[in-house]
Protein backbone atom coordinates (compact mmCIF):
# COMPACT_ATOMS: atom_id res chain seq x y z
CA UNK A 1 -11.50 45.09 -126.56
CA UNK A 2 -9.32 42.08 -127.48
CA UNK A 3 -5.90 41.60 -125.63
CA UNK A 4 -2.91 42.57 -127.96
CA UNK A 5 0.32 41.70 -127.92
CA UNK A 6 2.83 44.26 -125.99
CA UNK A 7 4.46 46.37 -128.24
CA UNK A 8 8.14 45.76 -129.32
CA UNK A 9 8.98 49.29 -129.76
CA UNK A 10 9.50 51.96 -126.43
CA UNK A 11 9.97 56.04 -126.20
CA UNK A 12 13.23 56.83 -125.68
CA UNK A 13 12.34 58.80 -122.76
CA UNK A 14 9.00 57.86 -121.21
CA UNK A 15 8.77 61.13 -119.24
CA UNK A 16 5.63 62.75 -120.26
CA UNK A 17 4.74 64.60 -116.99
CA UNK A 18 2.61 67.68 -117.28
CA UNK A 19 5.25 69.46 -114.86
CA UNK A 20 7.99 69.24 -114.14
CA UNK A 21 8.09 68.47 -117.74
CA UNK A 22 10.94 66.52 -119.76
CA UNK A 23 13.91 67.85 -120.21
CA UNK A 24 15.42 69.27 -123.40
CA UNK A 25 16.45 66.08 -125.93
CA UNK A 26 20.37 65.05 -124.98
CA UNK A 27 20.49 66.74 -121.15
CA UNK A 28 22.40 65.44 -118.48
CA UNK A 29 23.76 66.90 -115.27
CA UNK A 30 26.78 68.02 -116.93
CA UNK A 31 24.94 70.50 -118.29
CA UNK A 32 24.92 72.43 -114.74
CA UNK A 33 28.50 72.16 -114.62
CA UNK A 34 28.92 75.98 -114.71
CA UNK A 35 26.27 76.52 -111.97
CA UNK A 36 27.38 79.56 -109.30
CA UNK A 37 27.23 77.41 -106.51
CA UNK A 38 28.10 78.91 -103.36
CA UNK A 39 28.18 82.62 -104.55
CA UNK A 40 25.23 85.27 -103.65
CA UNK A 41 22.71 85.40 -106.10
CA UNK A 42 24.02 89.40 -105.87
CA UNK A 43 27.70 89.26 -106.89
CA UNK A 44 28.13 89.96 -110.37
CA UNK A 45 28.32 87.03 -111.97
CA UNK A 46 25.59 84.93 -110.54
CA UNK A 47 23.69 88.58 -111.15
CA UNK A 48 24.54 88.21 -114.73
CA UNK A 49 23.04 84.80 -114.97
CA UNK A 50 20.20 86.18 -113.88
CA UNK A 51 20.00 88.94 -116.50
CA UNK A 52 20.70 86.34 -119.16
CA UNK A 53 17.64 84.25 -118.35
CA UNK A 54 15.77 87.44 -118.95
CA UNK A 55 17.53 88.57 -121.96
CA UNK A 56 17.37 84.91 -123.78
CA UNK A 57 13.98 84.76 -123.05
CA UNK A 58 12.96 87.99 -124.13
CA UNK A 59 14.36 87.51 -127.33
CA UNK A 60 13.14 84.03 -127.89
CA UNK A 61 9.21 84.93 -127.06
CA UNK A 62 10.01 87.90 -129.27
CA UNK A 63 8.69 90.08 -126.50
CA UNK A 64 7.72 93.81 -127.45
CA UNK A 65 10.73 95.79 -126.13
CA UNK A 66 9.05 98.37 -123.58
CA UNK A 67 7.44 95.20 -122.35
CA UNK A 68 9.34 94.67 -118.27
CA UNK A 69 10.76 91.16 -117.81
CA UNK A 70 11.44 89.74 -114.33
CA UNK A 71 12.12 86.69 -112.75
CA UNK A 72 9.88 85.83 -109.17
CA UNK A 73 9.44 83.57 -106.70
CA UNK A 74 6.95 80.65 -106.37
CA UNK A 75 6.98 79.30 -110.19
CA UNK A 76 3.62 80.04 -112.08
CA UNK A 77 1.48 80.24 -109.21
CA UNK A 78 3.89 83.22 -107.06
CA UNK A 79 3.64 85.37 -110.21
CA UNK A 80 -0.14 84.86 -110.91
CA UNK A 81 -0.80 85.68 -107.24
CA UNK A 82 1.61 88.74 -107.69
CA UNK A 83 -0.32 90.10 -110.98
CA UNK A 84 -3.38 89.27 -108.94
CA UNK A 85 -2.69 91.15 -105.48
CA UNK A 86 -1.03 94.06 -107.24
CA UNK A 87 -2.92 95.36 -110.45
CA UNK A 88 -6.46 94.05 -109.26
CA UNK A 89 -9.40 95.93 -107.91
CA UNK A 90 -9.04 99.46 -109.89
CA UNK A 91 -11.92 97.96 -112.10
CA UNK A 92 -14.44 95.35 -112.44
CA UNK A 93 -12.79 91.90 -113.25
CA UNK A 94 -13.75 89.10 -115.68
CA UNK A 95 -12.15 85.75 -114.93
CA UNK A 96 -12.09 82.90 -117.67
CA UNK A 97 -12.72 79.85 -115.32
CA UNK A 98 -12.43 76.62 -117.66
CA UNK A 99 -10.20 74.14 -115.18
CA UNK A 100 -8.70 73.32 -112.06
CA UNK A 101 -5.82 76.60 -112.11
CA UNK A 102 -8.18 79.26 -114.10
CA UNK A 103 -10.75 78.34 -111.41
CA UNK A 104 -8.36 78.68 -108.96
CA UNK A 105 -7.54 82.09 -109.77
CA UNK A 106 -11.65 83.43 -110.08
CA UNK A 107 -11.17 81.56 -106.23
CA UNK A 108 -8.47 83.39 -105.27
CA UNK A 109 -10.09 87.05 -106.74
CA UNK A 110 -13.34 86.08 -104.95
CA UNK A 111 -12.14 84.59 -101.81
CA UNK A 112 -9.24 85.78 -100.90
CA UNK A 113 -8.95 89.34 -102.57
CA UNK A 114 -12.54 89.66 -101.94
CA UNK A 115 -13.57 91.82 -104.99
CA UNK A 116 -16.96 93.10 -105.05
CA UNK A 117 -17.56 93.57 -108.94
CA UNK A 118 -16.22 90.32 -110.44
CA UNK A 119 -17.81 87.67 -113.73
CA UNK A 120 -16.62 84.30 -113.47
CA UNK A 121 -17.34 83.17 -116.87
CA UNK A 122 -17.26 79.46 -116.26
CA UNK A 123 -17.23 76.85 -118.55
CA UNK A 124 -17.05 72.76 -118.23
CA UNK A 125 -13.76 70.86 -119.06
CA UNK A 126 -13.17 70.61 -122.21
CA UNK A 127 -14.72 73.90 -123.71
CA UNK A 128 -14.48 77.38 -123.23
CA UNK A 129 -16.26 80.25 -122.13
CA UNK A 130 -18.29 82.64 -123.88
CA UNK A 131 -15.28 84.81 -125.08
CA UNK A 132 -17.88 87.02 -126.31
CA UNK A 133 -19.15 87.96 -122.90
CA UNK A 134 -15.28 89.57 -121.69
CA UNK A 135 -15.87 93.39 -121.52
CA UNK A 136 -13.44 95.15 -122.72
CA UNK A 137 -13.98 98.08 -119.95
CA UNK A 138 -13.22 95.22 -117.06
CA UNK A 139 -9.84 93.89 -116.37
CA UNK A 140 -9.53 90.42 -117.55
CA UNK A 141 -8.08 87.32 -115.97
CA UNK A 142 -7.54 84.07 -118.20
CA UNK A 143 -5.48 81.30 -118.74
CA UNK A 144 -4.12 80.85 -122.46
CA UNK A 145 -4.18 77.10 -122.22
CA UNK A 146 -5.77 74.79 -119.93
CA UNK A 147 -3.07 72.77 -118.40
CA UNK A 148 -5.64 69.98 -116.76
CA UNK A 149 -8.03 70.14 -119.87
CA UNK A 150 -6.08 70.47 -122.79
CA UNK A 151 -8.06 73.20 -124.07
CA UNK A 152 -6.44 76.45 -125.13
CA UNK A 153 -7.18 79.95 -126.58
CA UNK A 154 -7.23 79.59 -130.35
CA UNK A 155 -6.56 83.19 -130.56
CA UNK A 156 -6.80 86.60 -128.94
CA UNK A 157 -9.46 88.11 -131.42
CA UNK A 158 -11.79 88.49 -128.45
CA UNK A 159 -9.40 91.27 -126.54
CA UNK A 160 -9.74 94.13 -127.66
CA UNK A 161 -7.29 96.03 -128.76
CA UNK A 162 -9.06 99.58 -127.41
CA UNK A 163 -9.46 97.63 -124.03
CA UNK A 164 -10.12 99.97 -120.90
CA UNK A 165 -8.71 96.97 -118.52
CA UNK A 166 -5.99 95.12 -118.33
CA UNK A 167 -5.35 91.62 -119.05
CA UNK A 168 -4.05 89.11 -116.89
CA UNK A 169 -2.76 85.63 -118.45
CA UNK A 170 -1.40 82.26 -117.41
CA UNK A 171 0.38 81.11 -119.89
CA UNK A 172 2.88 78.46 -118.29
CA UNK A 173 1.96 75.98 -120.52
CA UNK A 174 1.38 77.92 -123.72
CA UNK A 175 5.15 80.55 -123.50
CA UNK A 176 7.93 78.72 -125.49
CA UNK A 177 4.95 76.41 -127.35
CA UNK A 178 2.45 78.46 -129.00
CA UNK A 179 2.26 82.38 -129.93
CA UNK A 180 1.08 84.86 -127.98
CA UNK A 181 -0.07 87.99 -128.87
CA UNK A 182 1.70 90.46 -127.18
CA UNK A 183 -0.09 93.23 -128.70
CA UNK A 184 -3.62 92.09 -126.62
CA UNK A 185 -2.25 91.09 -123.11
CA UNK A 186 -0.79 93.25 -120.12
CA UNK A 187 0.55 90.36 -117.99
CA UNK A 188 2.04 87.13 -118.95
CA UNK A 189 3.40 84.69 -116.47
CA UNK A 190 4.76 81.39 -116.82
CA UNK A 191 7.58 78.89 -114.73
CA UNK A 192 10.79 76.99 -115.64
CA UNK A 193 9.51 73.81 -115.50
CA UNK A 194 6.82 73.64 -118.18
CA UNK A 195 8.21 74.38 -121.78
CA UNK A 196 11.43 74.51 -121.54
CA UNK A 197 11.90 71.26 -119.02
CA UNK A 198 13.69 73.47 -115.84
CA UNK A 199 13.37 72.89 -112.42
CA UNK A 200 10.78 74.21 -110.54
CA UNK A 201 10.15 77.32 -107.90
CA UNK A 202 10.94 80.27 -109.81
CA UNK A 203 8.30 82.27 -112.25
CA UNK A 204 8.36 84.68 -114.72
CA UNK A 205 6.28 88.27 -114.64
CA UNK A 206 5.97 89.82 -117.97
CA UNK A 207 4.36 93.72 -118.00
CA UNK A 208 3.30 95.76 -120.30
CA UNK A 209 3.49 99.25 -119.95
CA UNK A 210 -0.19 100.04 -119.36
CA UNK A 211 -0.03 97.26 -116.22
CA UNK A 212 3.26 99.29 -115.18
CA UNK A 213 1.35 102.12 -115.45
CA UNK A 214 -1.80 100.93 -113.08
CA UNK A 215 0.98 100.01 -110.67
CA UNK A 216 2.47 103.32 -110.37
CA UNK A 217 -1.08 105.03 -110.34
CA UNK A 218 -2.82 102.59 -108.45
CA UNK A 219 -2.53 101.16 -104.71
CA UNK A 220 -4.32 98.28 -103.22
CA UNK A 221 -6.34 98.02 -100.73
CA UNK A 222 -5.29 95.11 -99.07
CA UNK A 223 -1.35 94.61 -96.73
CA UNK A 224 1.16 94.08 -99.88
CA UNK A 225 3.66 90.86 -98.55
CA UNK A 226 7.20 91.58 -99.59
CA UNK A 227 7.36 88.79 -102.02
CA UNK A 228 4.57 90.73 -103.98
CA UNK A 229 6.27 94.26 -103.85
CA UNK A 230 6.69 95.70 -107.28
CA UNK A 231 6.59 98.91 -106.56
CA UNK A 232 9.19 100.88 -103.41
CA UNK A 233 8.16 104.57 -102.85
CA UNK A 234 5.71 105.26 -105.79
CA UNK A 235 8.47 103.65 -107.87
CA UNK A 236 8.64 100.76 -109.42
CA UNK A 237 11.30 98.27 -108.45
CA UNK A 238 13.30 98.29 -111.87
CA UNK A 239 16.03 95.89 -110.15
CA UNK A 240 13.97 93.00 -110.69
CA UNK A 241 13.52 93.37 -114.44
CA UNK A 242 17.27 92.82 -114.53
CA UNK A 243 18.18 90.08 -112.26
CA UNK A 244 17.78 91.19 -109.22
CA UNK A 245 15.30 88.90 -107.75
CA UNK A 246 13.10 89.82 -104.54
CA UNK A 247 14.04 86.08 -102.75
CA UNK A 248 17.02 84.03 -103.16
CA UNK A 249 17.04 82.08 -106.22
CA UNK A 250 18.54 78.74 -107.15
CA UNK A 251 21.84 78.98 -109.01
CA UNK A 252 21.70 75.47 -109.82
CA UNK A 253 18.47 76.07 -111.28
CA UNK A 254 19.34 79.20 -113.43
CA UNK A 255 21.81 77.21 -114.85
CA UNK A 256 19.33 74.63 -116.13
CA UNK A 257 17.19 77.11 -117.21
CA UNK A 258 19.99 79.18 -119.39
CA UNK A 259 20.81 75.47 -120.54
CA UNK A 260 16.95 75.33 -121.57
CA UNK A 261 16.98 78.81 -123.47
CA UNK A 262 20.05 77.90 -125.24
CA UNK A 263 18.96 74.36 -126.70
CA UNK A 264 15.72 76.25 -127.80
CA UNK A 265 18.25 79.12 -129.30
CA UNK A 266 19.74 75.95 -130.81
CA UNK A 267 16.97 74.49 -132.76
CA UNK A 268 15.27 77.73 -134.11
CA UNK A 269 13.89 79.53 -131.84
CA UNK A 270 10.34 79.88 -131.25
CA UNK A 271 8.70 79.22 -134.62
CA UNK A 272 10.79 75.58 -134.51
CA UNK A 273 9.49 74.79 -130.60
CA UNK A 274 6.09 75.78 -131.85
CA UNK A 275 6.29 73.58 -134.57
CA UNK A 276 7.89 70.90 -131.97
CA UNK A 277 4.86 70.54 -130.19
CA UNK A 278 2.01 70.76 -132.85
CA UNK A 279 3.61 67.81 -134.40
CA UNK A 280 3.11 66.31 -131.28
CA UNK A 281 -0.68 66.99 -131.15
CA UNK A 282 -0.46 65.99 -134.66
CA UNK A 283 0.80 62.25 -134.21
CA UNK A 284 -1.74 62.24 -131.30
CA UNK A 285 -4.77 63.65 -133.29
CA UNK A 286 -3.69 60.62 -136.11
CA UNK A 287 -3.69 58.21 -133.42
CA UNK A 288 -7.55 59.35 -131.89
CA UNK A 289 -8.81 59.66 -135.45
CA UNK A 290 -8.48 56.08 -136.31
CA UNK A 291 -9.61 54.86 -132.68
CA UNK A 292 -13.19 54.43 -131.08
CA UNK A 293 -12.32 54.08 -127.69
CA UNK A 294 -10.69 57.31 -127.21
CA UNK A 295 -11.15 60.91 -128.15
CA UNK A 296 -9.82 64.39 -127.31
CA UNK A 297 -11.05 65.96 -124.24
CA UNK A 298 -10.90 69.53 -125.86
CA UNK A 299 -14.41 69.56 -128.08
CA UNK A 300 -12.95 72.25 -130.38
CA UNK A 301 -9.87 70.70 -133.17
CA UNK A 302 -9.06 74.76 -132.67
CA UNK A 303 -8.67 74.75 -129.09
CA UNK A 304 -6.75 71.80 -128.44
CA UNK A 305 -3.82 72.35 -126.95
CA UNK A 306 -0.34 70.83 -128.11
CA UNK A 307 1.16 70.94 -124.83
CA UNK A 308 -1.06 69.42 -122.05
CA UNK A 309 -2.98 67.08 -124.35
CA UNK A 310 -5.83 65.77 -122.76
CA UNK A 311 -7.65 62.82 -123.76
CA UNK A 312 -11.14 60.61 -122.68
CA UNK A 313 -11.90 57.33 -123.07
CA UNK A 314 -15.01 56.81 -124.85
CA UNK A 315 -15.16 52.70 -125.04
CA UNK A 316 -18.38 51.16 -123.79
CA UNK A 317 -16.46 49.55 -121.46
CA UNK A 318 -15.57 52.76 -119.62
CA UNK A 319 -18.45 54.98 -120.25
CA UNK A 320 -20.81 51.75 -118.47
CA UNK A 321 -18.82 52.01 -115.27
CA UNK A 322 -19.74 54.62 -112.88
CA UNK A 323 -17.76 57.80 -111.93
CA UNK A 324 -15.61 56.21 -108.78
CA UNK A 325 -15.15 53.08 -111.82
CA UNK A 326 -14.20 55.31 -114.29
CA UNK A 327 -11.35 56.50 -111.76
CA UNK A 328 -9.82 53.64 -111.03
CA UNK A 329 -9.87 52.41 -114.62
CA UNK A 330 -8.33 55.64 -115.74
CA UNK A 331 -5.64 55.44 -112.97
CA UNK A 332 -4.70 51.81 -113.75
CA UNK A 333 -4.29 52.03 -117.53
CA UNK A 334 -2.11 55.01 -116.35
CA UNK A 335 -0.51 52.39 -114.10
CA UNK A 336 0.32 49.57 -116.38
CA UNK A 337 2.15 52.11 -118.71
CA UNK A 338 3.99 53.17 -115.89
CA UNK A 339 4.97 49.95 -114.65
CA UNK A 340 6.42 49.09 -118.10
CA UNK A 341 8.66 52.38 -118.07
CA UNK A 342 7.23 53.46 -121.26
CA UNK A 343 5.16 56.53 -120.14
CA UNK A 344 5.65 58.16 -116.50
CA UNK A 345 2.78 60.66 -114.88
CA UNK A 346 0.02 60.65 -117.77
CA UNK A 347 -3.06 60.18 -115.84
CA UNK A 348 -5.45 63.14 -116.06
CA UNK A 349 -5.15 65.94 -113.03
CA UNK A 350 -7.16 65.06 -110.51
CA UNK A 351 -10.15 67.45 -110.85
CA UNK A 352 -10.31 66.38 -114.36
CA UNK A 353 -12.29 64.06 -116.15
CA UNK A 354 -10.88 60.67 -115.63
CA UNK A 355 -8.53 60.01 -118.88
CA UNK A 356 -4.88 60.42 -120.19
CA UNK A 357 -2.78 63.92 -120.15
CA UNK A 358 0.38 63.46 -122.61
CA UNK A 359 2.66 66.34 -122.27
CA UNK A 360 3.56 67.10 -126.45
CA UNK A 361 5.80 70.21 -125.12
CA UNK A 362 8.82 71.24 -127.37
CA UNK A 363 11.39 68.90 -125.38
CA UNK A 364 9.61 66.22 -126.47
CA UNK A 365 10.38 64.14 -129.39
CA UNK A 366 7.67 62.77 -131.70
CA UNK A 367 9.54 60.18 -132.21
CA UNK A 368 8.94 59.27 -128.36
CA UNK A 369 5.28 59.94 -128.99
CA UNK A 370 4.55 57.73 -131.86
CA UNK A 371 5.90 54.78 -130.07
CA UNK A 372 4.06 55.10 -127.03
CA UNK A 373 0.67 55.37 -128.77
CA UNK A 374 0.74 51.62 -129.37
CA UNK A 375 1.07 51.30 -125.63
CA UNK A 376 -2.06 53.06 -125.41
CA UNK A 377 -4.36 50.59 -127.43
CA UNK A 378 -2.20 47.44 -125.23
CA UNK A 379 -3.15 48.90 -121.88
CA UNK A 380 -6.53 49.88 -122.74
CA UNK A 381 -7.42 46.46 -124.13
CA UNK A 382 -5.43 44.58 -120.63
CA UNK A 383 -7.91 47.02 -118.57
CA UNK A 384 -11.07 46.03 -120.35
CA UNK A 385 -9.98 42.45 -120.29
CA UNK A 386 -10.04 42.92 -116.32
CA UNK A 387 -12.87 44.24 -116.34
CA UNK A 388 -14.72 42.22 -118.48
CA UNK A 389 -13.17 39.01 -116.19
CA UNK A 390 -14.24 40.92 -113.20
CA UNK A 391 -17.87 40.39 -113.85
CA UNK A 392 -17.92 37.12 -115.34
């Protein structure tokens, strides 16, 4: 590639971290000013607070209303594991294992719950699985979009809507971005700090009332920890569908997430976020489609994700070196843009393909997009030219 000249334009804001993601256009700390610092996360107003985050959000995903709405601990990952450890093992389970988390979770249901009658439909970064293979008599465990491949669910047309089992889906980087359809799923989880730009720790557990129903019919095997407990005397604990979380939350970061709900309240709600972000993947799919020495990492135009966008280099350059080469070429074109404060955290995950992963979420602007892409083409020619000088 031939050296170009450094751009003259910069983003904005250069934060395009895959979580914690950017914050909302036009936040600053005075936006926590109203925080409940200091006051138990049970007194009435903090409690409120609480509620609100649950209420706002309800209303923005345009959740079904006998749908159960709680706030948990542990971000994304405590209220996976809590879906996991307390509606598995009633029936057979099919897992959707297509990156680093998904895979985690088919771990986690094999390892650690130890389930006898369990699919892993795996597939290689950058595709999906069979969707054709999920029975609809097993419970089903998925992620709706691939957070460290940038591949997503194009739809839920492979659920069925007769299902026996229940579904099971990660969707912290798809809720406040893309659609869901509520109609087709049974648990939906997601964090503060993907979307929506919050802080992290705290999770959200959305249930339908079939997957309420297999927790007041159905009892696990396996020691429940108390973080985990949905359910107190064959009853389920309806305290934490309105604010009454299990742990002690942060105050500080309820108030950022509230702050979050509202700006989103503020620009349209959920049909204007969604449209946020797919203008993001659509300034990045412009960029890719009149460039050779870089391409989506999602095979599929269908299943690429607007969120967690995920992209390989193809140059000869790259694709000669071999896989510890590819690394380290990956990581430093990830480096220079760093170093020039015009893109922050946007190498790939580190089970990934070496490559690029630009966060398009609804907090960020396109604006900030289309003038890093530039950047892109500058740091991938000063990495080739190293290369290239290397060997000579």
């Amino acid at each position: 590639m031939t050296l170009l000249p450094r751009p003259d334009v910069r983003p904005a804001n250069p934060h395009f971290s895959s979580g914690p993601c950017a914050k909302r256009p036009g936040w600053s700390l005075a936006a926590l000013a109203g925080a409940q610092l200091g006051r138990s996360h049970r007194a009435k107003e903090p409690k409120a607070r609480l509620a609100e985050v649950i209420t706002r959000s309800r209303a923005i995903l345009g959740m079904p209303a006998d749908w159960r709405l709680g706030i948990v601990p542990a971000s994304d990952t405590g209220a996976v594991e809590m879906a996991l450890w307390s509606l598995l093992g009633a029936r057979p389970v099919d897992i959707l294992s297509f990156e680093s988390f998904s895979a985690g979770w088919a771990n986690d249901v094999v390892k650690q719950l130890k389930l006898a009658d369990v699919r892993v439909l795996e597939a290689p970064y950058g595709t999906l699985p069979d969707l054709a293979a999920v029975n609809p008599a097993h419970d089903l465990v998925l992620a709706w979009n691939g957070t460290t491949s940038g591949v997503r669910l194009p739809d839920g047309d492979f659920i069925s809507t007769d299902r026996e089992g229940l579904v099971i889906a990660d969707a912290t980087s798809a809720a406040f971005a893309m659609e869901l359809p509520w109609d087709k799923l049974d648990a939906v989880t997601w964090s503060w700090q993907k979307v929506l730009g919050g802080e992290a720790a705290h999770g959200m557990l959305a249930l339908s009332p079939r997957a309420v129903e297999r927790l007041l019919t159905y009892k696990p095997a396996w020691p429940m920890p108390k973080v985990f407990r949905l359910v107190s005397g064959g009853k389920l604990a309806e305290g934490v569908f309105k604010g009454e979380t299990i742990n002690t939350p942060s105050m500080l970061a309820v108030e950022d997430a509230l702050d979050g709900l509202r700006w989103a309240e503020s620009v349209g709600g959920l049909a204007a976020l969604v449209a946020r972000s797919e203008a993001n993947l659509a300034a990045i799919a412009r960029f890719v489609s009149a460039r050779d020495w870089v391409d989506f990492l999602a095979e599929r135009p269908e299943t690429r994700s607007p969120t967690s966008i995920c992209l390989r280099i193809t140059a000869p350059w790259f694709v000669s070196l071999d896989a510890a080469g590819q690394a380290e070429a990956a990581k430093k074109l990830a480096s220079l843009l760093e170093a020039e404060g015009v893109a922050y955290d946007i190498a790939s995950y580190r089970d990934a393909p070496p490559g690029l992963r630009i966060w398009g979420g609804s907090t960020v602007e396109t604006s900030d997009i289309e003038a890093l892409l530039p950047w892109l083409d500058w740091a991938a020619a000063q990495v080739a030219d190293t290369l290239a000088k290397k060997v000579a």
